[in-house]
C-alpha atoms as a PDB file:
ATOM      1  CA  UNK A   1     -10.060  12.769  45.913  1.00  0.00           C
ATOM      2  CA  UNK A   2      -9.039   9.134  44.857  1.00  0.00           C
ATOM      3  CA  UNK A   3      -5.534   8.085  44.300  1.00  0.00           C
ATOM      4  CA  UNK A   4      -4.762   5.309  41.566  1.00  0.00           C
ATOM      5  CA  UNK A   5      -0.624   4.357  41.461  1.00  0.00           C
ATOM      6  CA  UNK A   6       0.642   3.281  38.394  1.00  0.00           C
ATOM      7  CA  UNK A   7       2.091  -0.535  38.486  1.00  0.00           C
ATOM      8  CA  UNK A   8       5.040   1.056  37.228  1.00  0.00           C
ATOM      9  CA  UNK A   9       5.200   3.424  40.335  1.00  0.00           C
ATOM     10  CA  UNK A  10       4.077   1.090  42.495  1.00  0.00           C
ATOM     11  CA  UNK A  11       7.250  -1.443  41.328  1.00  0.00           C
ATOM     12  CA  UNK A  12       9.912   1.610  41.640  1.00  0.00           C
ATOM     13  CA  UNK A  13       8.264   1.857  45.040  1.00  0.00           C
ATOM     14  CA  UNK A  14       8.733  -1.539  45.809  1.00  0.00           C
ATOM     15  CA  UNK A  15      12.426  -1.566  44.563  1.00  0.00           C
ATOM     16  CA  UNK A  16      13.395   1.652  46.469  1.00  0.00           C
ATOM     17  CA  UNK A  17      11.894  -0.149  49.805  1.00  0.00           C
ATOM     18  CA  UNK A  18      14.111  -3.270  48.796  1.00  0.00           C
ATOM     19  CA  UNK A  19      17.164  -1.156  48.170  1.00  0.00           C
ATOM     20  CA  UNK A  20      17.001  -0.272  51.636  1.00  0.00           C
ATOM     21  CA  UNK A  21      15.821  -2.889  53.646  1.00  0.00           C
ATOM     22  CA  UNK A  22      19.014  -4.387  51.742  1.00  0.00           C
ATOM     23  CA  UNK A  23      21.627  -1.579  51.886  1.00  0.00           C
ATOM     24  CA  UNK A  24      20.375  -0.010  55.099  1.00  0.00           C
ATOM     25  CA  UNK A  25      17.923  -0.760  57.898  1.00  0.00           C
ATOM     26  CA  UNK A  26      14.598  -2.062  58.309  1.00  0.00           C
ATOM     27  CA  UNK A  27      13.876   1.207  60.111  1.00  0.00           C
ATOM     28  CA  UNK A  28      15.295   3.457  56.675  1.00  0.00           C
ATOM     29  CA  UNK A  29      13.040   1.091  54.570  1.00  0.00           C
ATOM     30  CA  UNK A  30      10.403   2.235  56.888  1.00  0.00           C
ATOM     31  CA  UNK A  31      11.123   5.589  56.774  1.00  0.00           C
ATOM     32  CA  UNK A  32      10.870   5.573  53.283  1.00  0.00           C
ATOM     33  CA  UNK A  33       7.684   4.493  52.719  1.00  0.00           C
ATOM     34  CA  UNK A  34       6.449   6.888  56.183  1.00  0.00           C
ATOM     35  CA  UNK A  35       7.927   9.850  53.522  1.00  0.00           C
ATOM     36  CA  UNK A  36       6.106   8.639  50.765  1.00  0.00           C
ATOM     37  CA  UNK A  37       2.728   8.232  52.521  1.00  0.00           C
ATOM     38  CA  UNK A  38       3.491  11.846  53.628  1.00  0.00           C
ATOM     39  CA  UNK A  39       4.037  13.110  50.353  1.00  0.00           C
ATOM     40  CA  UNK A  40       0.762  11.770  48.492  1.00  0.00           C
ATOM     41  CA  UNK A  41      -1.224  12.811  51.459  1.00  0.00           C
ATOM     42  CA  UNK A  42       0.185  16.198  50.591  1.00  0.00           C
ATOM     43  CA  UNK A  43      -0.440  15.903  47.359  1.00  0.00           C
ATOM     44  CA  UNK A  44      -4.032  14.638  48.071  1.00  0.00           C
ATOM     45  CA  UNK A  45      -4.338  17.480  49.988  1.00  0.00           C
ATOM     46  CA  UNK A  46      -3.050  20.221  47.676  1.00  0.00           C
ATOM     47  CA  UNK A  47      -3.005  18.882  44.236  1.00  0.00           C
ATOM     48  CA  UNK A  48      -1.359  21.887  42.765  1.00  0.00           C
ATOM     49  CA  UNK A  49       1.825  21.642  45.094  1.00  0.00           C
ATOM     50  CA  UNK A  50       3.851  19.945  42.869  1.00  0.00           C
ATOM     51  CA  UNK A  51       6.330  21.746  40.102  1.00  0.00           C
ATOM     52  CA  UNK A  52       4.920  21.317  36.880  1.00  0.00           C
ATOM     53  CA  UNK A  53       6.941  19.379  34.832  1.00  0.00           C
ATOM     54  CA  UNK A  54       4.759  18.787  31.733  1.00  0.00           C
ATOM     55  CA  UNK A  55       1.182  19.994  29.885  1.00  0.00           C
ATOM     56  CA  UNK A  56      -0.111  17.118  32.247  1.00  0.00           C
ATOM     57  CA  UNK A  57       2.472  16.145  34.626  1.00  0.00           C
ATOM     58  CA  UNK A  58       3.545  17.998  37.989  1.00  0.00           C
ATOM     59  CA  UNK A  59       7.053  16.492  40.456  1.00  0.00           C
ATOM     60  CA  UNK A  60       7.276  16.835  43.969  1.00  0.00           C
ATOM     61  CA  UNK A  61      10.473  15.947  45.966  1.00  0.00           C
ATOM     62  CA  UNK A  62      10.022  13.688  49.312  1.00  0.00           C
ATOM     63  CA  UNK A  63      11.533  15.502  52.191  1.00  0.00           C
ATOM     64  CA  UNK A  64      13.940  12.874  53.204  1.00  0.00           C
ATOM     65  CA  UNK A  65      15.045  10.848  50.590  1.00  0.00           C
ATOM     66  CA  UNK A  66      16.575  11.231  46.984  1.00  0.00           C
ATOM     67  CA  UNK A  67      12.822  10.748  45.272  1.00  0.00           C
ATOM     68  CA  UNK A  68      10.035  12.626  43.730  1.00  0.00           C
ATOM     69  CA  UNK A  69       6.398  11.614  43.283  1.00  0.00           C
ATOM     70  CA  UNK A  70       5.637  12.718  39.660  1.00  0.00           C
ATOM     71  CA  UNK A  71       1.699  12.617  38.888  1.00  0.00           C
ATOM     72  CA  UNK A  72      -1.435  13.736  37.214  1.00  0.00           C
ATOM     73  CA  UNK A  73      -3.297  16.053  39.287  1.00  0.00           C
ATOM     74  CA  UNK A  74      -7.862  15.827  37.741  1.00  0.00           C
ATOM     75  CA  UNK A  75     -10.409  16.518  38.623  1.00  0.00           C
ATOM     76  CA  UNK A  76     -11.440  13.846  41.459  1.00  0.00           C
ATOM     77  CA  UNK A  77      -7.892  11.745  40.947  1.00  0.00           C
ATOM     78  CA  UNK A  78      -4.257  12.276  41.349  1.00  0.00           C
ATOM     79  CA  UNK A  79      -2.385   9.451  39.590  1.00  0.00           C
ATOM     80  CA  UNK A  80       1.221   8.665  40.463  1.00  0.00           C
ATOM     81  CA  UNK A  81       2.901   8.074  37.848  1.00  0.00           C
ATOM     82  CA  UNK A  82       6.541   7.417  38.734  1.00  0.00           C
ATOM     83  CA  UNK A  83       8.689   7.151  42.476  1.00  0.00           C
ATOM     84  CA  UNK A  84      11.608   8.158  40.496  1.00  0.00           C
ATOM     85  CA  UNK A  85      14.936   8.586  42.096  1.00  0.00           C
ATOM     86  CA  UNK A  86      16.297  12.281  41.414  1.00  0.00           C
ATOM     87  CA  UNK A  87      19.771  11.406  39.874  1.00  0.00           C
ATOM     88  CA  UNK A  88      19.056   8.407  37.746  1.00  0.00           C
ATOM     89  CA  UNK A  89      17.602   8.487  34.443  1.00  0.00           C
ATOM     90  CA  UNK A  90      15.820  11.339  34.335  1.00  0.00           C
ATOM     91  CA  UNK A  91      12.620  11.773  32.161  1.00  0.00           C
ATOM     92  CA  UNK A  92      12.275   8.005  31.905  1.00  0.00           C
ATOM     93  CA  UNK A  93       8.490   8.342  33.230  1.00  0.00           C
ATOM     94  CA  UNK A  94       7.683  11.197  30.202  1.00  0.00           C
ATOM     95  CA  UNK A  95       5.723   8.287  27.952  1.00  0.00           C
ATOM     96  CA  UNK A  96       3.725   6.368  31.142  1.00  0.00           C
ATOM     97  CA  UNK A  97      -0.041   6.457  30.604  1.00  0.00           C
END
């Protein structure tokens, strides 16, 4: 199974890693990106464990942190679509391609 992340979800990512390195610790920014490994290995793993969401689209909350992984689940490829944080602007990601 091949994973391809959206530059889009790679940015919000980016920014959520930033946020904490900034607000928090080095060791939260860590743990945030240890959760999100986590979670697309999961999702590598079981593509259908997400909540669908759309025709096309299917969510899955990290454990530990206020964000969900929202992607395409194919064939062969799971493409993440958004690292969307669960209380801001929600739907946002509904028109990525």
């Amino acid at each position: 199974m091949n994973l391809i992340v959206l530059d889009a979800a790679q940015a919000e990512l980016e920014e959520a890693q930033a946020y904490y390195l900034q607000h928090a610790t080095p060791n939260i920014a860590a743990a945030f990106v240890v959760d999100y490994e986590s979670s697309t290995r999961r999702i590598l793993q079981f593509p259908k464990l997400g909540t669908p969401v759309s025709r096309y689209l299917r969510i899955l909350p990290m454990r530990h942190f206020p964000y969900s992984i929202i992607y395409l689940a194919a064939a062969e490829t799971i493409t993440i679509h958004a690292v969307a944080h669960q209380r801001r602007r929600p739907g946002y990601w509904g028109g990525r391609r």
